[in-house]
PDB file of N, CA and C in Angstrom:
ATOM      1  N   UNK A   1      68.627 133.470  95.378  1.00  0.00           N
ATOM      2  CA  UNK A   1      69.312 132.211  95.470  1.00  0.00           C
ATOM      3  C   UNK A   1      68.599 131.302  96.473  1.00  0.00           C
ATOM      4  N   UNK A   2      68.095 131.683  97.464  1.00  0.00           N
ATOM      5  CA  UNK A   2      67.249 130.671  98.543  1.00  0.00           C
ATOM      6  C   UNK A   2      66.220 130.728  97.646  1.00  0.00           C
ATOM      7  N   UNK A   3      65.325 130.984  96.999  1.00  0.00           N
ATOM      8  CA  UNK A   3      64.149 130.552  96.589  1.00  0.00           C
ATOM      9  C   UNK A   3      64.666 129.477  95.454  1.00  0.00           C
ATOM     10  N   UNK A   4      65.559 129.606  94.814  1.00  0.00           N
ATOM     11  CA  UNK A   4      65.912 128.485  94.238  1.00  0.00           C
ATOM     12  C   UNK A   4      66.744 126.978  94.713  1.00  0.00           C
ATOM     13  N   UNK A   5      66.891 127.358  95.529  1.00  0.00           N
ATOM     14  CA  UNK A   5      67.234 126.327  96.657  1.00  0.00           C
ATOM     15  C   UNK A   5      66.499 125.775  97.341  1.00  0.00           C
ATOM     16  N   UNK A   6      65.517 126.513  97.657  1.00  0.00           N
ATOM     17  CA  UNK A   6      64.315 125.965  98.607  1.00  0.00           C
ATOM     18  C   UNK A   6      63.990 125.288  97.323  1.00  0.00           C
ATOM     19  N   UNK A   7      63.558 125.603  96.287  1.00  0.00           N
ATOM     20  CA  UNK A   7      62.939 125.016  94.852  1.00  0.00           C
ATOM     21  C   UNK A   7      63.172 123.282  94.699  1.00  0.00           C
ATOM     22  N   UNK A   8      64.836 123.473  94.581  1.00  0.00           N
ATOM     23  CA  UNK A   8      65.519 122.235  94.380  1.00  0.00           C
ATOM     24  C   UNK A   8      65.274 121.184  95.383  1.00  0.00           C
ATOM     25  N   UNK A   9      64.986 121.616  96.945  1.00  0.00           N
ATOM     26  CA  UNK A   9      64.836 121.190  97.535  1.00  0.00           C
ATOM     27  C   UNK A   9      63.804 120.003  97.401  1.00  0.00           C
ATOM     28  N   UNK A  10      62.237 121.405  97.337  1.00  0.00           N
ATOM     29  CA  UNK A  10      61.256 120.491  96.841  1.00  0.00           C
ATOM     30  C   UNK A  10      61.056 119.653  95.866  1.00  0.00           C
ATOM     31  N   UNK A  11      61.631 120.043  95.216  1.00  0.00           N
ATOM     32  CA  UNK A  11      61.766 119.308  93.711  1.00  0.00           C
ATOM     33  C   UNK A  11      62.349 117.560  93.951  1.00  0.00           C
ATOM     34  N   UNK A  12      63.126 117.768  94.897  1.00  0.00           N
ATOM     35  CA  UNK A  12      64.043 116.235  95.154  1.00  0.00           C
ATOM     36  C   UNK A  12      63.016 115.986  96.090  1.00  0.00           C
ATOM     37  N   UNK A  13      62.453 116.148  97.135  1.00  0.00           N
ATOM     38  CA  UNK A  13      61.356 115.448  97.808  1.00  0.00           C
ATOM     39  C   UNK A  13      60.666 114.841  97.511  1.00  0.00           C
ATOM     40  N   UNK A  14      59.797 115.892  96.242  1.00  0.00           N
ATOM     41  CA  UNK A  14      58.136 115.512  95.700  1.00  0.00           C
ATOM     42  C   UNK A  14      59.196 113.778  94.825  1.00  0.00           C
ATOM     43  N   UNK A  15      60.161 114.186  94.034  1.00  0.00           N
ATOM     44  CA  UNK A  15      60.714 113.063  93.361  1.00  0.00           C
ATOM     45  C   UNK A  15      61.110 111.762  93.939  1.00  0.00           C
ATOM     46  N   UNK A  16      61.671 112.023  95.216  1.00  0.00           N
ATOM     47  CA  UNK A  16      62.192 111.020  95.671  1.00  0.00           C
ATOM     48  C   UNK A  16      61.338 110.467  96.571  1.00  0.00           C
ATOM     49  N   UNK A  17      60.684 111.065  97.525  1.00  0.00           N
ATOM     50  CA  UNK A  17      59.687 110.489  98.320  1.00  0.00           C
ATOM     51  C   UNK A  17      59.879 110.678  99.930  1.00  0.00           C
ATOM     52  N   UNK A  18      61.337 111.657  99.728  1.00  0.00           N
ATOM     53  CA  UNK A  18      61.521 111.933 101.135  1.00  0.00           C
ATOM     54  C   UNK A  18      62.358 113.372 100.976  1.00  0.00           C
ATOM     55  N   UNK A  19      62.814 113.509 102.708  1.00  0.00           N
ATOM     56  CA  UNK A  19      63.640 114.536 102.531  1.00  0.00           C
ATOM     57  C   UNK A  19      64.735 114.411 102.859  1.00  0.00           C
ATOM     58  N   UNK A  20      65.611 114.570 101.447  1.00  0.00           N
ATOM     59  CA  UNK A  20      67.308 114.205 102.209  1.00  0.00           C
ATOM     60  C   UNK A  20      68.202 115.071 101.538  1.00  0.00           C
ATOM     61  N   UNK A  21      67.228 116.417 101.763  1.00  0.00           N
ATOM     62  CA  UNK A  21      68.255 117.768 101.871  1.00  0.00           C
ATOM     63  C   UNK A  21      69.726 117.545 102.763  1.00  0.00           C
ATOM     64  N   UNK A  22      69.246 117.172 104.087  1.00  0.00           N
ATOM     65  CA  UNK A  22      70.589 117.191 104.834  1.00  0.00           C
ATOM     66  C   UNK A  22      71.279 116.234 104.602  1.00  0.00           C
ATOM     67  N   UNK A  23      71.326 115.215 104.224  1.00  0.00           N
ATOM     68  CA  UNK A  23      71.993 114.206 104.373  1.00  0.00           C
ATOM     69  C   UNK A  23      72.866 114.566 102.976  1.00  0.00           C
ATOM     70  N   UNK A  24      72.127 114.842 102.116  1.00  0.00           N
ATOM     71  CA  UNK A  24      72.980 115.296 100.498  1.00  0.00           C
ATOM     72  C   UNK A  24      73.849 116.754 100.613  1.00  0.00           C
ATOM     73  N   UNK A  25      73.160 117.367 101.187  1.00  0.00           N
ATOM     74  CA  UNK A  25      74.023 118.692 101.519  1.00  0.00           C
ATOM     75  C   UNK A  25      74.342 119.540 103.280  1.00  0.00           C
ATOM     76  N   UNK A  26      74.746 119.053 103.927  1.00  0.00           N
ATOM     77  CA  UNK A  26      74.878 119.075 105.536  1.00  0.00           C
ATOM     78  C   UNK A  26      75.098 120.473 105.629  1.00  0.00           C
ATOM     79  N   UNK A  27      74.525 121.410 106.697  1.00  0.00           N
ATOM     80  CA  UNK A  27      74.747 122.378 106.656  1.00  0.00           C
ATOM     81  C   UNK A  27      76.374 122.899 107.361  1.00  0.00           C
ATOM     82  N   UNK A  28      76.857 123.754 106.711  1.00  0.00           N
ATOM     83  CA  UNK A  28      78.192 124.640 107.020  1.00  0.00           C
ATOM     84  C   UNK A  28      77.783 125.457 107.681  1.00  0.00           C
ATOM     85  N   UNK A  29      78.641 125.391 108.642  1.00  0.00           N
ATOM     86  CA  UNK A  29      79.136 126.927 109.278  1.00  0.00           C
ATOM     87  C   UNK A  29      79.959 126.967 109.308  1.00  0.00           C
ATOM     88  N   UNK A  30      80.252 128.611 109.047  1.00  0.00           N
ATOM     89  CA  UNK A  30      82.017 129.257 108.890  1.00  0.00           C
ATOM     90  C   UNK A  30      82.366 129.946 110.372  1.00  0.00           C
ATOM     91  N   UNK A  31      83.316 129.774 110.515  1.00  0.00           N
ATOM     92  CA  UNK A  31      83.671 130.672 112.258  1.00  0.00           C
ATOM     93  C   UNK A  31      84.584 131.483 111.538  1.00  0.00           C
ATOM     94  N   UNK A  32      83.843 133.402 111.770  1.00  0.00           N
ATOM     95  CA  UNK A  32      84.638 134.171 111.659  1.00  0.00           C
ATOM     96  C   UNK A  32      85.563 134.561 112.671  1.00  0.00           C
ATOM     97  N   UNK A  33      85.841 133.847 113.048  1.00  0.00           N
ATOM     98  CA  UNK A  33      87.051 133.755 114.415  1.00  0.00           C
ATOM     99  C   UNK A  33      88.386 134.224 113.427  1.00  0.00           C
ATOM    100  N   UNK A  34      89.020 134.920 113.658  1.00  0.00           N
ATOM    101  CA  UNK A  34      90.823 135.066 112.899  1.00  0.00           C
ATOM    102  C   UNK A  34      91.702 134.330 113.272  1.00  0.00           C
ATOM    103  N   UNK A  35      92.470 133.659 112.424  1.00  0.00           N
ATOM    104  CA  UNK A  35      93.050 132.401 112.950  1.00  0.00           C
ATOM    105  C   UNK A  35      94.757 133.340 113.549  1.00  0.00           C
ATOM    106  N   UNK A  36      94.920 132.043 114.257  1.00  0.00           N
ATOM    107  CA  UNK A  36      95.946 133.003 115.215  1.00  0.00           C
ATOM    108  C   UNK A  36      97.297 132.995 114.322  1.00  0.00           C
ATOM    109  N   UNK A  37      97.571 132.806 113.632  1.00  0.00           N
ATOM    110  CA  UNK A  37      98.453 132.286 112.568  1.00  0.00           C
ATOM    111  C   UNK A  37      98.139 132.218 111.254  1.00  0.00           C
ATOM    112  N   UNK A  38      98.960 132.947 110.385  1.00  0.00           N
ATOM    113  CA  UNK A  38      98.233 132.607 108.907  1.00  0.00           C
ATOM    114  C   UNK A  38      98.588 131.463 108.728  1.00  0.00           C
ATOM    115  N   UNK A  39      98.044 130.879 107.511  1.00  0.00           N
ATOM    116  CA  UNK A  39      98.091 129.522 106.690  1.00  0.00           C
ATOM    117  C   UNK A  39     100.178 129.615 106.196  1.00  0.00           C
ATOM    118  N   UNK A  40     101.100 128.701 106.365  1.00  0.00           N
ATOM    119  CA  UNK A  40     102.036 128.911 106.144  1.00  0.00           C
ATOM    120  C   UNK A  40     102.108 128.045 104.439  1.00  0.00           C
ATOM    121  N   UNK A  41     100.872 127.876 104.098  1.00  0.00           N
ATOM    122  CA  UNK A  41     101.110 127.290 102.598  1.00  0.00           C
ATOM    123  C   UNK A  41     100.835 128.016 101.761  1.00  0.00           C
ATOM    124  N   UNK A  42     101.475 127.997 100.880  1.00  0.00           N
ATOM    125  CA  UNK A  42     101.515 128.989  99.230  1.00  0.00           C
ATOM    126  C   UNK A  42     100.681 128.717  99.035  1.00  0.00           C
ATOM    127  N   UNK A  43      99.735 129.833  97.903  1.00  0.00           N
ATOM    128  CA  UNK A  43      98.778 129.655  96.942  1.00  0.00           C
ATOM    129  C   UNK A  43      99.383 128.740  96.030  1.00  0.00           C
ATOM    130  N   UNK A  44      98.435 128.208  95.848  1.00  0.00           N
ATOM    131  CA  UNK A  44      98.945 127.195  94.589  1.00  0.00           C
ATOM    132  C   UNK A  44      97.988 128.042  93.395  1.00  0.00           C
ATOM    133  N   UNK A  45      98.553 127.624  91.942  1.00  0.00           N
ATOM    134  CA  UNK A  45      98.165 128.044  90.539  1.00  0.00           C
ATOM    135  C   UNK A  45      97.899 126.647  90.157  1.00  0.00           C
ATOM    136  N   UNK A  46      96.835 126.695  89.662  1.00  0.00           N
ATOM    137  CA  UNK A  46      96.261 125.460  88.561  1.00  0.00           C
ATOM    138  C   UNK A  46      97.061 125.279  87.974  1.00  0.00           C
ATOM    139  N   UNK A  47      97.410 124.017  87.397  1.00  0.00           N
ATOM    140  CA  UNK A  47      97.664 123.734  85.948  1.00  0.00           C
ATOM    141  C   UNK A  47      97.521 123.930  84.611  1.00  0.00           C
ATOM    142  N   UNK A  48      97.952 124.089  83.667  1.00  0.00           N
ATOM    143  CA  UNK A  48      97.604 124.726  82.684  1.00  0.00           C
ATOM    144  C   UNK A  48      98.041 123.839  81.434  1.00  0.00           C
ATOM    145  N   UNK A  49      97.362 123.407  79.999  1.00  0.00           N
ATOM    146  CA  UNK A  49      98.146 122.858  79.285  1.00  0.00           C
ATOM    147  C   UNK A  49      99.112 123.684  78.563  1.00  0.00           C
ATOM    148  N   UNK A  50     100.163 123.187  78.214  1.00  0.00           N
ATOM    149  CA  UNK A  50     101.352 123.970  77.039  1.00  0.00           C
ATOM    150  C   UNK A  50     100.609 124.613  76.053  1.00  0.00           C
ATOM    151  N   UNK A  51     100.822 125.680  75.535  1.00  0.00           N
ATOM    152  CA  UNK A  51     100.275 126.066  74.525  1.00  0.00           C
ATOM    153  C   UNK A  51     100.278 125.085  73.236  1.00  0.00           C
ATOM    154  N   UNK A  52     101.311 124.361  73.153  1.00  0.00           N
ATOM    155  CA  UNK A  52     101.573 123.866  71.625  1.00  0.00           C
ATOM    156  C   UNK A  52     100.786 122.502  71.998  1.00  0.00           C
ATOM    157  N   UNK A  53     100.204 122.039  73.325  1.00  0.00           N
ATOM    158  CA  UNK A  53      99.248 120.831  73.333  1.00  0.00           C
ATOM    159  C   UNK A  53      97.818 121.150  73.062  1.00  0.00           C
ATOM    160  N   UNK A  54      97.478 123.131  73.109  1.00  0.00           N
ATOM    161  CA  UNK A  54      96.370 123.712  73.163  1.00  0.00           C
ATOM    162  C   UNK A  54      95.955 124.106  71.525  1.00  0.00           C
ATOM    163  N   UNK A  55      96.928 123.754  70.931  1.00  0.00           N
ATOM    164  CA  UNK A  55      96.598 124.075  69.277  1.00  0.00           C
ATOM    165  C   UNK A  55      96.321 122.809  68.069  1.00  0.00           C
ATOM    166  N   UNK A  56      94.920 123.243  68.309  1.00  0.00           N
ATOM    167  CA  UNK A  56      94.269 121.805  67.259  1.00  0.00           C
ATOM    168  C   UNK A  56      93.687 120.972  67.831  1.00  0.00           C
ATOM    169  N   UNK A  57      93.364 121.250  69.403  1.00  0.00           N
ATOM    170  CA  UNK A  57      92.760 120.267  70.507  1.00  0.00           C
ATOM    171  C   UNK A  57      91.674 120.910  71.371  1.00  0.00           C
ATOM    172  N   UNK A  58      90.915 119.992  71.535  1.00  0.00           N
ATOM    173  CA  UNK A  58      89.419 120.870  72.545  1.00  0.00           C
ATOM    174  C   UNK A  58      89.374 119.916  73.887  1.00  0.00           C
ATOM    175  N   UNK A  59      90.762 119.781  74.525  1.00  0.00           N
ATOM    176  CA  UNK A  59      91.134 119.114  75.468  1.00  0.00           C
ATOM    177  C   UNK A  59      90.919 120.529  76.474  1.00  0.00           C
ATOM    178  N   UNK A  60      90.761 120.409  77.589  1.00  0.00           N
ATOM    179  CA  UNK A  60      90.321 121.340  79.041  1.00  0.00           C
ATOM    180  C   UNK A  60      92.085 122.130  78.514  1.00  0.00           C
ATOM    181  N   UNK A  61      91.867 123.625  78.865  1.00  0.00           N
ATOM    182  CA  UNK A  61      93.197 124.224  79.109  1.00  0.00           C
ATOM    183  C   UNK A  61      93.614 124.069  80.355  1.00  0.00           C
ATOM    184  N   UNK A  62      92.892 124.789  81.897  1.00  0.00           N
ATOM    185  CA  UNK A  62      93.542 124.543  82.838  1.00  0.00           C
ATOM    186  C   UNK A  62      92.842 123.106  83.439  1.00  0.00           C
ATOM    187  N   UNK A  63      93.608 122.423  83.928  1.00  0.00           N
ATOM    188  CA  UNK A  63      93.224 121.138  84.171  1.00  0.00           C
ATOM    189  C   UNK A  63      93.063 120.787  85.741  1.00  0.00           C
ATOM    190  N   UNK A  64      93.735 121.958  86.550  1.00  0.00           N
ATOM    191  CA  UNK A  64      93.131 122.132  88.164  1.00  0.00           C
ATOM    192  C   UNK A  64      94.385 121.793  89.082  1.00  0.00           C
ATOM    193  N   UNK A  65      93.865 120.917  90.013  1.00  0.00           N
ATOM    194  CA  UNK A  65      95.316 121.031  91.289  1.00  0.00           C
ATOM    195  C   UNK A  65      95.700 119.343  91.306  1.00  0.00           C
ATOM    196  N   UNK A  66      96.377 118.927  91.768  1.00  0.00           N
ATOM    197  CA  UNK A  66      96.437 117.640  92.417  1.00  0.00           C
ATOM    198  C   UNK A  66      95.754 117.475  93.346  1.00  0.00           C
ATOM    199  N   UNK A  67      95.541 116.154  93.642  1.00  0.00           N
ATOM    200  CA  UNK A  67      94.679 116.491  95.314  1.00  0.00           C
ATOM    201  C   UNK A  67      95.550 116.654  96.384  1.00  0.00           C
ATOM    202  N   UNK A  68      96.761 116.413  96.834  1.00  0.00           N
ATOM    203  CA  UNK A  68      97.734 117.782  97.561  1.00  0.00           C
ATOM    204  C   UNK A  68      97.421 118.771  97.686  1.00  0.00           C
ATOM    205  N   UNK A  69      97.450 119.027  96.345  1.00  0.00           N
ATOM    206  CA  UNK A  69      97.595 121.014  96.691  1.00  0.00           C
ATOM    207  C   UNK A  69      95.883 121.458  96.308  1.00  0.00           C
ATOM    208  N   UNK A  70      95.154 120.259  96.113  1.00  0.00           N
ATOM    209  CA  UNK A  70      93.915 121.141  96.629  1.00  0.00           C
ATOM    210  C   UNK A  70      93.608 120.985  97.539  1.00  0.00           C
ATOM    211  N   UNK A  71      93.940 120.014  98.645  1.00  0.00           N
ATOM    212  CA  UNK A  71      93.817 119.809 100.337  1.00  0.00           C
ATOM    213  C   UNK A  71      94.920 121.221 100.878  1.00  0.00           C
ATOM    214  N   UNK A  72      95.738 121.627 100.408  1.00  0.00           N
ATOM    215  CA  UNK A  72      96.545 122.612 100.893  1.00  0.00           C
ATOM    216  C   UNK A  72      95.329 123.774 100.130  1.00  0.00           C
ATOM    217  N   UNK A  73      95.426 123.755  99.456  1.00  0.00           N
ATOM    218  CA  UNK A  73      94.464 125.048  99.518  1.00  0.00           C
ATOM    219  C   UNK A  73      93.295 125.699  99.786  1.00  0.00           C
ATOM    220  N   UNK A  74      92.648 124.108  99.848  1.00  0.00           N
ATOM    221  CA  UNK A  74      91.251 124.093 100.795  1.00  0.00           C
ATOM    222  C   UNK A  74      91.590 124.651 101.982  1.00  0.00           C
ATOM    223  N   UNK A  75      92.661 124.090 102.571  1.00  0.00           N
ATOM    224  CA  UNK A  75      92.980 124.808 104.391  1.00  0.00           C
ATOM    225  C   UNK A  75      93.691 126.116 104.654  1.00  0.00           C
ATOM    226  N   UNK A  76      93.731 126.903 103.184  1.00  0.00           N
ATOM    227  CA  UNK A  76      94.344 128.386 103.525  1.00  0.00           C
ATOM    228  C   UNK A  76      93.039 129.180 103.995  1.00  0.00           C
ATOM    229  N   UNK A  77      93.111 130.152 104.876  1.00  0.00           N
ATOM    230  CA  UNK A  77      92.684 131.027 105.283  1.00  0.00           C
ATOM    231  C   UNK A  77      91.927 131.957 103.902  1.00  0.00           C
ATOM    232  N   UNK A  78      90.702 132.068 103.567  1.00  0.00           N
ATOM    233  CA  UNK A  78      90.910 132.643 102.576  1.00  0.00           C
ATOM    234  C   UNK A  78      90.041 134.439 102.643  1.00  0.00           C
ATOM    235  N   UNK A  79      90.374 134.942 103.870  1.00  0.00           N
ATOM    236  CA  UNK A  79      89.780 135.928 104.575  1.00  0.00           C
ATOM    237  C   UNK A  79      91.364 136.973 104.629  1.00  0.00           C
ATOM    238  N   UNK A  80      91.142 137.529 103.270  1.00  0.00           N
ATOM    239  CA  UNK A  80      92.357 138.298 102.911  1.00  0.00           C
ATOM    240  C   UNK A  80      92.614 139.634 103.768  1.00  0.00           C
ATOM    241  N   UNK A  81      91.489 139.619 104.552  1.00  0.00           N
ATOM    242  CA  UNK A  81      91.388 141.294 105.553  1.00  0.00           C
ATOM    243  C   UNK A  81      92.268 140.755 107.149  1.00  0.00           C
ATOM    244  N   UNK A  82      92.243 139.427 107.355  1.00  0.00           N
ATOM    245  CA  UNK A  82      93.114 139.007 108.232  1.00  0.00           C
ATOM    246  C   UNK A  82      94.600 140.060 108.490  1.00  0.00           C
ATOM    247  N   UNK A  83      95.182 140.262 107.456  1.00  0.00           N
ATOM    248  CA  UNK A  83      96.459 140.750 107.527  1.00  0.00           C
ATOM    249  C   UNK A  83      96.554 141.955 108.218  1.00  0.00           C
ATOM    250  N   UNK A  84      95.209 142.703 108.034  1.00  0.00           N
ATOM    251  CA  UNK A  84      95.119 144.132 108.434  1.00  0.00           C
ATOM    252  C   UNK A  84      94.652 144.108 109.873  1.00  0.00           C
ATOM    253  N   UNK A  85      94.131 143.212 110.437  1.00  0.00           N
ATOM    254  CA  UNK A  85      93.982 143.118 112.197  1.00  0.00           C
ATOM    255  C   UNK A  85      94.465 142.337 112.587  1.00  0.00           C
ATOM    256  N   UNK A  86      95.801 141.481 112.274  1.00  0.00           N
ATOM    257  CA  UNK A  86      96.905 140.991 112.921  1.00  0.00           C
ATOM    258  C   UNK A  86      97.918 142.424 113.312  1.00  0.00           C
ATOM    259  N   UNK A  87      98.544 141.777 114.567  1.00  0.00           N
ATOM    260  CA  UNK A  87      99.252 143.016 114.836  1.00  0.00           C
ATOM    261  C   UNK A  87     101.014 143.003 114.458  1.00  0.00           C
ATOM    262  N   UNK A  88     101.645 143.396 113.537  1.00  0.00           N
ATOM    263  CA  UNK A  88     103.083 143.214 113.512  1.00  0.00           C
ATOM    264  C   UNK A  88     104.005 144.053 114.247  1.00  0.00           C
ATOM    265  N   UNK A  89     104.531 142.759 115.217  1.00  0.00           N
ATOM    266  CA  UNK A  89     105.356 142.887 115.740  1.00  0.00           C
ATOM    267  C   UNK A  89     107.104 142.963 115.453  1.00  0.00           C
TER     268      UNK A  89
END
């Protein structure tokens, strides 16, 4: 996967005339820090169309989140081993 990344990289340079790896994709870092508190928001479930809107149509079946509940689910914790080195009290 990095050699194809590095790839893309070059590829948009030689094309564009510069380098704006970072500026198009900024680098992340994750802090495996355990948050002191789980996330108190539900998983949310996609959307889904009705079956009887899914027959005779090549419309998307699940159609995704609102942007609510994909800002709520972007900010859940999604480090499911959390539970097991919290301590219950």
């Amino acid at each position: 996967m990095g050699f194809g990344k590095q790839g893309a990289r070059n590829i948009d340079q030689r094309l564009m005339g510069e380098d704006r790896w970072t500026q198009l994709f900024p680098e992340f870092k994750y802090s495996q820090k355990v948050p002191a508190e789980p996330s108190e928001s539900p998983r949310h479930e996609p959307h889904a169309l009705a079956a009887r809107l899914r027959a005779g149509s090549d419309d998307e079946v699940v159609v995704g989140f609102s942007a609510e509940e994909a800002l709520d689910e972007s900010n859940r914790c999604l480090r499911c081993d959390v539970k097991t080195h919290m301590s219950v009290s």
